[in-house]
C-alpha atoms as a PDB file:
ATOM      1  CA  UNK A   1      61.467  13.251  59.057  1.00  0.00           C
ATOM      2  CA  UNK A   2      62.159   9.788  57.545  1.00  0.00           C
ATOM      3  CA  UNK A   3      61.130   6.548  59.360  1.00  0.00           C
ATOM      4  CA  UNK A   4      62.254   3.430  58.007  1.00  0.00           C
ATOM      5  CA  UNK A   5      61.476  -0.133  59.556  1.00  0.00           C
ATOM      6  CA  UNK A   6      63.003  -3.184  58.446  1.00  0.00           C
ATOM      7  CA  UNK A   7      61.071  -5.950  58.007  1.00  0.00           C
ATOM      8  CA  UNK A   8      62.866  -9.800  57.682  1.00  0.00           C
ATOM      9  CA  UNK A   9      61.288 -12.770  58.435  1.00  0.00           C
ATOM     10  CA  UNK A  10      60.511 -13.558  61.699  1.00  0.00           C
ATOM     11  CA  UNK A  11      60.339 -10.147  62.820  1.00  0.00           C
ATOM     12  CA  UNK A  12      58.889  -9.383  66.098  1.00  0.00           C
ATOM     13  CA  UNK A  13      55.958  -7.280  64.945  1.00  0.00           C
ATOM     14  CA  UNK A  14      54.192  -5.989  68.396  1.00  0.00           C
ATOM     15  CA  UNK A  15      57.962  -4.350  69.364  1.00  0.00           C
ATOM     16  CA  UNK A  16      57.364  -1.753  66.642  1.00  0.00           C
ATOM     17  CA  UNK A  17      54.050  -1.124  66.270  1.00  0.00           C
ATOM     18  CA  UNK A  18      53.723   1.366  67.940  1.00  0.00           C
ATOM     19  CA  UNK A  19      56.120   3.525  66.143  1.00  0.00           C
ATOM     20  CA  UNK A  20      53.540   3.376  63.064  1.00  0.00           C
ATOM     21  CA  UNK A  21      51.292   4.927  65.346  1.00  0.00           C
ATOM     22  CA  UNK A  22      53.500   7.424  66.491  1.00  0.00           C
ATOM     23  CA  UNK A  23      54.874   8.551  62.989  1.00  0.00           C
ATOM     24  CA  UNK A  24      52.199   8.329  60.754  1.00  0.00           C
ATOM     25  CA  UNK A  25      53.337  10.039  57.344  1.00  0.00           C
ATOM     26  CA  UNK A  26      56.757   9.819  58.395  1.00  0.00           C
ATOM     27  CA  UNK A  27      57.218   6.091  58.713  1.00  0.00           C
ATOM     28  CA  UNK A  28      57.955   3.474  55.803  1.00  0.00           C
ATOM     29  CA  UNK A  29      58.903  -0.566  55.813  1.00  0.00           C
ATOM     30  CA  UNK A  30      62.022  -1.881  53.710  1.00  0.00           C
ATOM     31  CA  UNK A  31      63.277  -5.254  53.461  1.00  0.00           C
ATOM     32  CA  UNK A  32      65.892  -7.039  51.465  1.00  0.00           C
ATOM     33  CA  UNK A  33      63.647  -8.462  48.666  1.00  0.00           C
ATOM     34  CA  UNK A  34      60.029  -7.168  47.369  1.00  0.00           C
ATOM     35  CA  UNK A  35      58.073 -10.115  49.030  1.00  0.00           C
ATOM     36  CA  UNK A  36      55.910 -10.645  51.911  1.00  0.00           C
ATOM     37  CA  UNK A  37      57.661 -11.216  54.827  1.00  0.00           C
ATOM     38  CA  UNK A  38      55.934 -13.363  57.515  1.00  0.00           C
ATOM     39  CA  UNK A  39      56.805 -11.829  61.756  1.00  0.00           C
ATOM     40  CA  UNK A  40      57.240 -13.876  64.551  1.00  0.00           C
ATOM     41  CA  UNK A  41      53.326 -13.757  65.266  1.00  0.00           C
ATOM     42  CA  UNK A  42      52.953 -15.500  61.573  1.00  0.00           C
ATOM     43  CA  UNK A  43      51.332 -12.326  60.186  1.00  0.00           C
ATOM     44  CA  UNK A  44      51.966 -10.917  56.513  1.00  0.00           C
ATOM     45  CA  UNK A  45      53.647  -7.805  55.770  1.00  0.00           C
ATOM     46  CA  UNK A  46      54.703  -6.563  52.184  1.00  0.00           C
ATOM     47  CA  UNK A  47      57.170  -3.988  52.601  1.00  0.00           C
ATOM     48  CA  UNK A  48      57.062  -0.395  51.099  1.00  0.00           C
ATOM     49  CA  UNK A  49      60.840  -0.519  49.585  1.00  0.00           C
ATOM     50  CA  UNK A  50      63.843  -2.525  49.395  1.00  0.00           C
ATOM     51  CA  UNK A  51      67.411  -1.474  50.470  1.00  0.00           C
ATOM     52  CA  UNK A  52      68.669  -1.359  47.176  1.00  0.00           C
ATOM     53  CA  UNK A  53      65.512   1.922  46.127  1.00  0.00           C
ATOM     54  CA  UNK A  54      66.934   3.600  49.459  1.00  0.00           C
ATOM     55  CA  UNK A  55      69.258   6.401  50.037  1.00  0.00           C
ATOM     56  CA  UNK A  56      70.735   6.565  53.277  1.00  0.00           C
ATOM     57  CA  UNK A  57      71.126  10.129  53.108  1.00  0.00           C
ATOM     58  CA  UNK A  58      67.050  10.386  53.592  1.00  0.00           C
ATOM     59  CA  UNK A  59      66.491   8.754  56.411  1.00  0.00           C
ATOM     60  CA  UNK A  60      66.351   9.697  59.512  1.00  0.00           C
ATOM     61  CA  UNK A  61      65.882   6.557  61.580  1.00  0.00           C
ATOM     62  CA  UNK A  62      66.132   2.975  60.733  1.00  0.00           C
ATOM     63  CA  UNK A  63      64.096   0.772  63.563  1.00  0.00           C
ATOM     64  CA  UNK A  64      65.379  -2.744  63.678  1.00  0.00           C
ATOM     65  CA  UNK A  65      62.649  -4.857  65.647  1.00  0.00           C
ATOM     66  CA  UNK A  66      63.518  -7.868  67.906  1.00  0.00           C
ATOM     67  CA  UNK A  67      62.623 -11.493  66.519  1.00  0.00           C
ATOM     68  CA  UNK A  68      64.886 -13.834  65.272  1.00  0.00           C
ATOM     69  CA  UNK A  69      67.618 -12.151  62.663  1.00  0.00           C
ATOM     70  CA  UNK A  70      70.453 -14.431  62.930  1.00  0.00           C
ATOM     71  CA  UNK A  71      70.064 -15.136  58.904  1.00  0.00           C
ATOM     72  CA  UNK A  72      71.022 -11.836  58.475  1.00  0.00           C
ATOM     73  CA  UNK A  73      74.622 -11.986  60.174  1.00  0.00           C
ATOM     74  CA  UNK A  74      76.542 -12.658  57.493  1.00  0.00           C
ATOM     75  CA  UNK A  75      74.319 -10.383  55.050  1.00  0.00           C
ATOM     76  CA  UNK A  76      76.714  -7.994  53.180  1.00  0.00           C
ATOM     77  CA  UNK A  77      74.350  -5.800  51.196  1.00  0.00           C
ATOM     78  CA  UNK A  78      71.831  -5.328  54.718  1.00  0.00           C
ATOM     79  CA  UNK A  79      75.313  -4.767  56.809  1.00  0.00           C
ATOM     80  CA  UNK A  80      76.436  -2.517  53.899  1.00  0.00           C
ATOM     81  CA  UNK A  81      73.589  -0.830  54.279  1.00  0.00           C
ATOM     82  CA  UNK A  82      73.785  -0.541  57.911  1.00  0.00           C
ATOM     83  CA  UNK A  83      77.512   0.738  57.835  1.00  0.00           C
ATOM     84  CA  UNK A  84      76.893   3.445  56.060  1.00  0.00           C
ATOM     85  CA  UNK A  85      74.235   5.068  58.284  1.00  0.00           C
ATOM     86  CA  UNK A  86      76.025   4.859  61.241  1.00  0.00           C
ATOM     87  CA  UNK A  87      79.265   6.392  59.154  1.00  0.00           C
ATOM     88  CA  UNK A  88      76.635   9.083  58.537  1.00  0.00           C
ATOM     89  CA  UNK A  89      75.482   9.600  62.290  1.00  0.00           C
ATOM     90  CA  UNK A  90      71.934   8.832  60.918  1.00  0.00           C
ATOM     91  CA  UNK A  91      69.560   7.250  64.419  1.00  0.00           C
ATOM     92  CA  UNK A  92      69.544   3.514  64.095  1.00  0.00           C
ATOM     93  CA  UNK A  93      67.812   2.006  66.994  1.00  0.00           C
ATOM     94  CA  UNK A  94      66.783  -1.951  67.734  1.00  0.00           C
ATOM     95  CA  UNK A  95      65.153  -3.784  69.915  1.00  0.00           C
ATOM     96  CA  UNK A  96      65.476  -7.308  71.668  1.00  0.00           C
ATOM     97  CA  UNK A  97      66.760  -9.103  68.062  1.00  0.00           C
ATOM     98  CA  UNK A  98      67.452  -6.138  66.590  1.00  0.00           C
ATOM     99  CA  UNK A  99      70.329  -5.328  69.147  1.00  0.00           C
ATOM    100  CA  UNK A 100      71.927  -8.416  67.954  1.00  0.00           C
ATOM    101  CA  UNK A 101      71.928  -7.406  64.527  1.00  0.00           C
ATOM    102  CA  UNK A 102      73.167  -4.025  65.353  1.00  0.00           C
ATOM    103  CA  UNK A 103      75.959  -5.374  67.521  1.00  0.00           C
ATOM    104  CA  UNK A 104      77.136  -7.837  65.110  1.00  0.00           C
ATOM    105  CA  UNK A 105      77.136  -5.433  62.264  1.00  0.00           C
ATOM    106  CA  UNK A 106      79.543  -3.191  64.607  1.00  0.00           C
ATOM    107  CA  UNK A 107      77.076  -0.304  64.818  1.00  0.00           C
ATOM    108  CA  UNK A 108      77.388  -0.639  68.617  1.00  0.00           C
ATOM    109  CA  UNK A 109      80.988  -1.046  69.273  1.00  0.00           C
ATOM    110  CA  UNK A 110      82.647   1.629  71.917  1.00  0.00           C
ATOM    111  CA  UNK A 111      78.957   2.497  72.900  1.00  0.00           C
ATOM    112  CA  UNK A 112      76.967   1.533  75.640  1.00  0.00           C
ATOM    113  CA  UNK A 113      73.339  -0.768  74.995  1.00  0.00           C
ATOM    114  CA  UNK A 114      71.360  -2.886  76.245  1.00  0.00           C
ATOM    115  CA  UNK A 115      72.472  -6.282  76.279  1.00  0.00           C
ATOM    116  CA  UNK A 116      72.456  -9.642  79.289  1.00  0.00           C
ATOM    117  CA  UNK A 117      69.562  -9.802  80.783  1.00  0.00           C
ATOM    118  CA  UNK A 118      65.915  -9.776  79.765  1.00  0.00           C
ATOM    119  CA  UNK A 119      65.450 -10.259  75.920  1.00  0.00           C
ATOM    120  CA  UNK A 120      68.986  -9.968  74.986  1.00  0.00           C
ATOM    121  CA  UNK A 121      70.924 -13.008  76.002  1.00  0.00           C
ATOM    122  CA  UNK A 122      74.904 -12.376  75.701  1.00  0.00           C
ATOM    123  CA  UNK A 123      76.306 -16.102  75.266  1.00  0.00           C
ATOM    124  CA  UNK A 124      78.610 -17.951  73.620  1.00  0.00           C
ATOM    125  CA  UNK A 125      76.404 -17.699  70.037  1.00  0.00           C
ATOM    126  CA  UNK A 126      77.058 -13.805  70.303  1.00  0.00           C
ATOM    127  CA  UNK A 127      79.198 -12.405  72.882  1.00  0.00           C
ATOM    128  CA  UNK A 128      81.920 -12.083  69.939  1.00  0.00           C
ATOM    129  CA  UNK A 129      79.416  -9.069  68.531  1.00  0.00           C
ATOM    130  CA  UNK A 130      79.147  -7.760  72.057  1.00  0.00           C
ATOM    131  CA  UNK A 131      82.782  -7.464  72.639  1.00  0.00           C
ATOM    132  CA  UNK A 132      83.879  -3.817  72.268  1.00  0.00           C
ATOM    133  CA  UNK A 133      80.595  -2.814  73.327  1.00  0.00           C
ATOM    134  CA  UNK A 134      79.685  -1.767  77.192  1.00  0.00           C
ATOM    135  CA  UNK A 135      76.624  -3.567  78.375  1.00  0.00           C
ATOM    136  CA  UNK A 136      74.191  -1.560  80.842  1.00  0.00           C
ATOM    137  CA  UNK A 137      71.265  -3.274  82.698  1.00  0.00           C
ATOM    138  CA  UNK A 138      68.587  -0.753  81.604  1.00  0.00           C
ATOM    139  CA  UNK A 139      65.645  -1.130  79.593  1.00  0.00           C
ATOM    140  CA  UNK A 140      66.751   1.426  76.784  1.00  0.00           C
ATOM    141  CA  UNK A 141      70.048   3.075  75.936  1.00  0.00           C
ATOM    142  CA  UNK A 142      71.126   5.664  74.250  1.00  0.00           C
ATOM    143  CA  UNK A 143      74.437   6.080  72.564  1.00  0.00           C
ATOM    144  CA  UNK A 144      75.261   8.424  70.177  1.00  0.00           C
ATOM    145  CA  UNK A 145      73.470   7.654  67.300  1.00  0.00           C
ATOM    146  CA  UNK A 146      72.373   4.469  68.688  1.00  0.00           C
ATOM    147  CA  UNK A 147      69.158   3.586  70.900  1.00  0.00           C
ATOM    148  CA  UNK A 148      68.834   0.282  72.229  1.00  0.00           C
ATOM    149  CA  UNK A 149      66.060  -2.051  73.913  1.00  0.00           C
ATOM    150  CA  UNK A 150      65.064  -5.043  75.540  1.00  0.00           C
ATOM    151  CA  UNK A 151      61.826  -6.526  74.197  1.00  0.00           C
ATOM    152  CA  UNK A 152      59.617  -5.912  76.941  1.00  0.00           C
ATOM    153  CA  UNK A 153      60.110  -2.049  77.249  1.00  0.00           C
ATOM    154  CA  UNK A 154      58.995  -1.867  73.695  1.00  0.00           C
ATOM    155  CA  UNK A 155      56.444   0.968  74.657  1.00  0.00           C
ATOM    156  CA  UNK A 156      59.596   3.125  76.357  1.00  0.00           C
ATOM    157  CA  UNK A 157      61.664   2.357  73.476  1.00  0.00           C
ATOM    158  CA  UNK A 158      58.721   3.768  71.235  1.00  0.00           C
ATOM    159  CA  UNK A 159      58.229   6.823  73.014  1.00  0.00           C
ATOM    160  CA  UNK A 160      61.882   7.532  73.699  1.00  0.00           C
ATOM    161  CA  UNK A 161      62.023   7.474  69.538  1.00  0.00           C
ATOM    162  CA  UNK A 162      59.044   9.850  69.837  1.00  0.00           C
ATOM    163  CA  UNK A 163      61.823  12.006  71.832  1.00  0.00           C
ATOM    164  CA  UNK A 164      64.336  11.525  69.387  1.00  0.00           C
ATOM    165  CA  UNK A 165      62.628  12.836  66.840  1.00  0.00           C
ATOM    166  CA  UNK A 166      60.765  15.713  68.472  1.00  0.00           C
ATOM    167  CA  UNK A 167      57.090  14.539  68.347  1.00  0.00           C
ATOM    168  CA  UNK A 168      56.134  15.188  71.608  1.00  0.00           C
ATOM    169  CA  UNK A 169      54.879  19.052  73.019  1.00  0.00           C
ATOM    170  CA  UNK A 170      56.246  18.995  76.248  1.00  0.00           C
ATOM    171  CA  UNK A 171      56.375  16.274  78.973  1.00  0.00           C
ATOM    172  CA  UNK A 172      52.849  16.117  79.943  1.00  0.00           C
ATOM    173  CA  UNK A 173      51.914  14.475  76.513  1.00  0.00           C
ATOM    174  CA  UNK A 174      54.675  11.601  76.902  1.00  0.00           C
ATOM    175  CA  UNK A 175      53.281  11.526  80.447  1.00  0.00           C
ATOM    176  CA  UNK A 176      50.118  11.049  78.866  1.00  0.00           C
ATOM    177  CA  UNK A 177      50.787   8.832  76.279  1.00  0.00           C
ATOM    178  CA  UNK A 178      52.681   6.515  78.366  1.00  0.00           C
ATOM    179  CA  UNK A 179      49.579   6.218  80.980  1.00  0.00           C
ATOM    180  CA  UNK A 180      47.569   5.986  78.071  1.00  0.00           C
ATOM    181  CA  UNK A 181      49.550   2.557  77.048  1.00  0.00           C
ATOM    182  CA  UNK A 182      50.321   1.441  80.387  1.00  0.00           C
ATOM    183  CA  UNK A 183      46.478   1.654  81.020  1.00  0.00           C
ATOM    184  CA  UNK A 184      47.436   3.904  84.257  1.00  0.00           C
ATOM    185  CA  UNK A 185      44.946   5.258  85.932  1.00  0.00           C
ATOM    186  CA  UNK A 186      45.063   7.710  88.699  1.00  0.00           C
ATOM    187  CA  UNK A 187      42.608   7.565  91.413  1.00  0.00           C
ATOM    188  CA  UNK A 188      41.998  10.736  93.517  1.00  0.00           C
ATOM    189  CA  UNK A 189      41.079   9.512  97.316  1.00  0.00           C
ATOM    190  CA  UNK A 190      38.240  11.775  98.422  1.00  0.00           C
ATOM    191  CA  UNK A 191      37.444  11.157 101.755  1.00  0.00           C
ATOM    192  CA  UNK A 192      33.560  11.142 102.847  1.00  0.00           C
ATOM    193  CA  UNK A 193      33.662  12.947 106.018  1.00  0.00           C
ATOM    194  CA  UNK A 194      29.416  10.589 106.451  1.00  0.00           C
ATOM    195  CA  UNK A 195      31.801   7.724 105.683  1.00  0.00           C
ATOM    196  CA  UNK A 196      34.374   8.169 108.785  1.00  0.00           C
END
């Protein structure tokens, strides 16, 4: 499998994070230009390729994270780009930001995503993008090809990737994994019978 995230600056780094985690080997960064990019959380990241070195028809899944992309609109070679992996049913999934970018590329139109609400504000700045698109009030969607998220369910949106892509065993380990992020812990009640 081939895991590509894009980086741009401004990029909401803590949204995808976890996917590095998750793919290991699998998982590479592009951007537009071979430069350091700086995230939302004013950290550096050099990316691994650019667009132009890529091939759409090896890769798997292009993760677009949340942040602020709105430069990138009215990019032709990134929407190019874009285009031609959803003409190729290849996964493209964003989060918070990166639903914006998706939506105004037309990746998401005639499928349902995430949209008003939490993270994703539909105004009057973007509800053009939004228009042949059906908004549902859940945390992540998938569509087709497509798998959208608000911000804040960035550890669902990270393991339902891990689903997409056939990393987990069985159930119990994204069970596991998610108590494991979630810091759940589960308490067994054993009642002292000196106690009562």
């Amino acid at each position: 499998m081939n895991v590509c995230v894009l980086y741009y600056d401004g990029f909401c780094e803590f949204e995808v994070v976890l996917n590095f985690a998750k793919f290991k080997g699998n998982i590479f960064s592009a951007s537009l230009e071979d430069r350091i990019y700086i995230s939302e959380e004013k950290q550096k990241y050099l990316p691994d390729k650019t667009i132009k070195e890529l091939n759409p028809d090896n890769i798997d899944l292009l993760i677009i994270p949340g942040g602020n992309p709105t430069h990138l609109y009215k990019n032709e070679e990134l929407k190019e780009f874009i285009t031609e992996l959803n003409e190729k049913n290849k996964f493209i999934a964003g989060i918070c930001g990166g639903v914006e970018l998706m939506a105004s590329y037309g990746v998401l139109d005639n499928k349902r995503c995430t949209g008003d609400g939490e993270g994703i504000k539909i105004d009057e700045d973007n509800k053009e993008f939004f228009k042949n698109s059906t908004i549902v009030n859940d945390d992540v969607v998938r569509d087709k090809n497509c798998i959208t998220s608000i911000g804040k369910a960035f550890i669902e949106f990270s393991i339902e990737l891990g689903k997409l892509m056939n990393v987990y065993k069985n159930n119990k380990e994204i069970e596991d994994e998610y108590n494991w992020f979630k810091n759940i812990k589960i308490y067994k009640v054993v009642k002292n019978k000196d106690l009562n």
